[in-house]
Protein backbone atom coordinates (compact mmCIF):
# COMPACT_ATOMS: atom_id res chain seq x y z
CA UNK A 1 24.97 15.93 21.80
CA UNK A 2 22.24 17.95 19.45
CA UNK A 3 19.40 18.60 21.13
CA UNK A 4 16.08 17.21 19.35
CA UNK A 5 13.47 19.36 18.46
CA UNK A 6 9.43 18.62 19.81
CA UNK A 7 8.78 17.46 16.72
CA UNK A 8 11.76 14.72 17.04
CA UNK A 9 10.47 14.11 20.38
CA UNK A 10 7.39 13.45 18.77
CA UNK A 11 8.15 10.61 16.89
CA UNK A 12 10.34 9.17 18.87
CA UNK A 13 7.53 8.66 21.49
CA UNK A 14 5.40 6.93 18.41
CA UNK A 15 8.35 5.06 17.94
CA UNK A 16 8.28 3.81 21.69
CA UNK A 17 4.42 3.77 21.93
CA UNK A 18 4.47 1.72 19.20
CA UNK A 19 6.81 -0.64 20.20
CA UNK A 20 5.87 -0.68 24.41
CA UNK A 21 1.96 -0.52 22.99
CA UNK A 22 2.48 -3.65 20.76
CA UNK A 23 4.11 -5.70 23.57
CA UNK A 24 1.75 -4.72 26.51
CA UNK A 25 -1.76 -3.37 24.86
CA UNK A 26 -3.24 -0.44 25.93
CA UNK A 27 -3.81 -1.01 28.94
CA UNK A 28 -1.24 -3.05 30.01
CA UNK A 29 1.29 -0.21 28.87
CA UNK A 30 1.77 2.59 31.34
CA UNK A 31 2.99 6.15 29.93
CA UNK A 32 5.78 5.82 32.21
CA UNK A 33 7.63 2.99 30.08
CA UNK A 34 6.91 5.40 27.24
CA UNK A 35 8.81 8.42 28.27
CA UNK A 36 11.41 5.89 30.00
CA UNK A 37 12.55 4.50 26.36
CA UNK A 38 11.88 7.52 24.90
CA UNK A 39 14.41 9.25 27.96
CA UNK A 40 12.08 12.26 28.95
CA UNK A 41 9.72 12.75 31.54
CA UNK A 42 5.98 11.93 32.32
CA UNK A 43 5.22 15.56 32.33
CA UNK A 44 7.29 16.11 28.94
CA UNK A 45 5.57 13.53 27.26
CA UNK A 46 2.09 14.51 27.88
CA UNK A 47 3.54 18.30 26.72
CA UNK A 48 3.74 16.11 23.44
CA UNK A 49 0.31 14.87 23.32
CA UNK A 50 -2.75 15.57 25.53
CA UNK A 51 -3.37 12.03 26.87
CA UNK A 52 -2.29 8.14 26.62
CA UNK A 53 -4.85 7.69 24.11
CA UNK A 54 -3.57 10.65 21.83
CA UNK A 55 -0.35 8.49 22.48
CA UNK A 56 -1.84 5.00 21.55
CA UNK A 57 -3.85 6.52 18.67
CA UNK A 58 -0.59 7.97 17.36
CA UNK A 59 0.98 4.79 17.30
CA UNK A 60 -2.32 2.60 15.67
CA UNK A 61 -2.07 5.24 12.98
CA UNK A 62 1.89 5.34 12.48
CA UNK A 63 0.97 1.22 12.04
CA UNK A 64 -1.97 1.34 9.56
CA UNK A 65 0.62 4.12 7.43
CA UNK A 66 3.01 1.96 7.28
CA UNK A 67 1.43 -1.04 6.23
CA UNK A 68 -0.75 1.19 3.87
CA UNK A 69 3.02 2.37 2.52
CA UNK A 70 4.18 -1.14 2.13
CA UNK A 71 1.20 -1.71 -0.06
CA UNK A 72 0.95 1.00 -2.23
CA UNK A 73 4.95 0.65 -2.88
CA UNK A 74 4.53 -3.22 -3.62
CA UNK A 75 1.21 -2.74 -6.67
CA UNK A 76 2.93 0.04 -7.86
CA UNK A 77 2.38 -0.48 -11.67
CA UNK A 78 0.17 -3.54 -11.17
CA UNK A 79 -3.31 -4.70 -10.89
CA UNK A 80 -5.28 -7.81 -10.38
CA UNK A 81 -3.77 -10.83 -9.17
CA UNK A 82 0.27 -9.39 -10.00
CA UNK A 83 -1.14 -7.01 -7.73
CA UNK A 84 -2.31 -8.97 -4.87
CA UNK A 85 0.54 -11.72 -4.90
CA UNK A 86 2.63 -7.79 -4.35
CA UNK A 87 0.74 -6.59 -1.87
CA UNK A 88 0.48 -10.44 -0.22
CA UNK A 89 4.73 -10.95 -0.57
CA UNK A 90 5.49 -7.32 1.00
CA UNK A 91 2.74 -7.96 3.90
CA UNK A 92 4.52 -11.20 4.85
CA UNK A 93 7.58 -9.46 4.64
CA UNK A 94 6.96 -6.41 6.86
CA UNK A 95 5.62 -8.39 9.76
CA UNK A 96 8.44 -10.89 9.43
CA UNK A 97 11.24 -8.10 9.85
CA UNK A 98 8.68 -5.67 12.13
CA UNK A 99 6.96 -7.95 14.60
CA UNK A 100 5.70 -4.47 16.33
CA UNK A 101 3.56 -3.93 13.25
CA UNK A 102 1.49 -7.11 13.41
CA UNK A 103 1.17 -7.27 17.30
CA UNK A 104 0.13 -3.11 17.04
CA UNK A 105 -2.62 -4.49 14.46
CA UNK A 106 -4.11 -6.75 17.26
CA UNK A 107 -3.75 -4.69 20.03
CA UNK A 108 -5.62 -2.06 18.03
CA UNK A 109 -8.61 -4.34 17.50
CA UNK A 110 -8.48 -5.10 21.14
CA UNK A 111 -8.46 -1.37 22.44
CA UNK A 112 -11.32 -0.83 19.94
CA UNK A 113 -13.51 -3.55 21.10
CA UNK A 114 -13.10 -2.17 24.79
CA UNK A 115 -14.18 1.44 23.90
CA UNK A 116 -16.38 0.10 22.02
CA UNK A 117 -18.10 -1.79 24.88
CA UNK A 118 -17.32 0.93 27.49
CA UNK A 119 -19.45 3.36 25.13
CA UNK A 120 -16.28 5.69 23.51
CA UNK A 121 -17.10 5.34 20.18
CA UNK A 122 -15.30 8.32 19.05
CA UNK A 123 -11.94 6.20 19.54
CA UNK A 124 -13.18 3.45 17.29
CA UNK A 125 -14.30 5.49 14.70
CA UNK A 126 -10.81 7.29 14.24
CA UNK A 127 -9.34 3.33 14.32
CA UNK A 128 -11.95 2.35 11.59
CA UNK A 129 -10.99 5.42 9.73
CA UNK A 130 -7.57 4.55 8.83
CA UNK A 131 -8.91 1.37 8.53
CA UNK A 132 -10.81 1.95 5.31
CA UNK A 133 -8.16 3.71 4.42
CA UNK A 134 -6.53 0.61 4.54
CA UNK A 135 -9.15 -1.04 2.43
CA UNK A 136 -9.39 1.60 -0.22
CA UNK A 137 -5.37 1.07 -0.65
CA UNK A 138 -6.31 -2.48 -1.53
CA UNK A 139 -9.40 -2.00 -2.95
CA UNK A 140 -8.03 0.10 -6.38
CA UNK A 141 -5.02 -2.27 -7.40
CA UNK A 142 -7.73 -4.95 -7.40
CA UNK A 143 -9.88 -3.73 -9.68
CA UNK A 144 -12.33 -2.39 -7.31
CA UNK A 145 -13.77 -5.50 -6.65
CA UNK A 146 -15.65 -5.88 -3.08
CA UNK A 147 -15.38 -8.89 -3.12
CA UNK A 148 -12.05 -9.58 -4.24
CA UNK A 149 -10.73 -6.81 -1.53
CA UNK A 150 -12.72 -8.55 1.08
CA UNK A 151 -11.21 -12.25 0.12
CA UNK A 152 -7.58 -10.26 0.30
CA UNK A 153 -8.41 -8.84 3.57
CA UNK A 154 -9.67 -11.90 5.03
CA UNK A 155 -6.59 -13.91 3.82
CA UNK A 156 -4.42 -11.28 6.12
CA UNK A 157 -6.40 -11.81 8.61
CA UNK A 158 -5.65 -15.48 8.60
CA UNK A 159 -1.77 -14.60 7.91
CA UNK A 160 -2.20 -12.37 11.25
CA UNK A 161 -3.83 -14.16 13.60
CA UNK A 162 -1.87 -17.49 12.37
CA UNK A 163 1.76 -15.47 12.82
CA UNK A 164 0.55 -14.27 16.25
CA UNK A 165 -0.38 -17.72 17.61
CA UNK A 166 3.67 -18.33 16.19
CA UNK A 167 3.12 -21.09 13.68
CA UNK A 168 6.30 -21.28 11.94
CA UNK A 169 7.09 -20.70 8.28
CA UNK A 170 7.11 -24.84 7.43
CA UNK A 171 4.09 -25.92 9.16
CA UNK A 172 1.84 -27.12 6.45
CA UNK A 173 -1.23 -24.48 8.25
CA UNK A 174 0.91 -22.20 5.67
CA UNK A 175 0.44 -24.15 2.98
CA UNK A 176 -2.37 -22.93 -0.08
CA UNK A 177 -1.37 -19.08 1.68
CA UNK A 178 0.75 -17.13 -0.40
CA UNK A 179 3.16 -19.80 -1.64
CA UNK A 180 5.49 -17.20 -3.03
CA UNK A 181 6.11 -15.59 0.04
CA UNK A 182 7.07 -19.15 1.62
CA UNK A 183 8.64 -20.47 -1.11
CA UNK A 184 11.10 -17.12 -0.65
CA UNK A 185 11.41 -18.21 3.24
CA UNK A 186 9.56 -14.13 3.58
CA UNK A 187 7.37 -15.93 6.78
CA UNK A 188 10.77 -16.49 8.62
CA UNK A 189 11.71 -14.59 11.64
């Protein structure tokens, strides 16, 4: 058995944050189940990173990268509406075969809005970073059009919150919302 190096470690606990974090929320998650998936210690694990919400921020940013990835990857070459029917088929695809992703999304917003009201703003403002870094992915395949982006945006917002309250792939909710993606059966789980 090869021993793995801190920076192995390291992602493996963003792996497992990532995964425990979507599930349970921030604070519904204890460190503990962290570094028990992960299989190190408490003490180890906080060797890795200085506090749970290095941890959780670690894992919100590992999400927003991906999806970020998925994006760029799927416009490559386009622009306009090729563009976002892409960047609209590979979204429904990545949270149909990584349910961690979507549910990460949410809990994100929800650990925001409670720093937010609890007066740490510096937490939110790292989360809205990589936000707009989310946007800006978007916002250059379609034509750097605010409004455009924001319609785009909003739509996976719909897509999100409609997957998360688990309305299935046929249910005419779906219908009008990226009909390529459903007519491929992409919205199945």
């Amino acid at each position: 058995m090869t021993r793995m190096s801190a920076d192995e470690r390291r992602e493996s606990v963003i792996r497992a944050a990532l995964h425990e974090f979507a599930r349970g929320g921030y604070h519904g998650t204890s460190t503990e189940a962290i570094a028990r998936r992960v299989g190190v210690s408490q003490p180890y694990l906080f060797r890795l990173f200085p506090n749970k919400q290095a941890i959780f921020l670690a894992a919100a940013t590992r999400c927003m990268a991906r999806t970020r990835e998925v994006f760029a990857d799927a416009v490559e070459g386009l622009e306009g509406e090729a563009a976002q029917d892409a960047m609209a088929n590979a979204y429904t695809q990545l949270i149909a075969d990584d349910p961690d992703i979507l549910q990460m999304q949410l809990q994100t917003y929800v650990a925001v809005a409670a720093a937010e009201a609890a007066g740490e703003h510096e937490f939110g403002e790292m989360v809205r970073t990589g936000w707009l870094e989310l946007w800006d992915t978007v916002h250059v395949p379609l034509g750097a059009d605010e409004k455009e982006t924001a319609q785009f945006m909003a739509f996976g917002m719909l897509i999100n919150t409609l997957a998360a309250m688990g309305f299935k792939p046929d249910h005419a909710i779906w219908e009008g919302l990226f009909p390529a993606a459903r007519a491929k059966g992409r919205l199945e789980k």
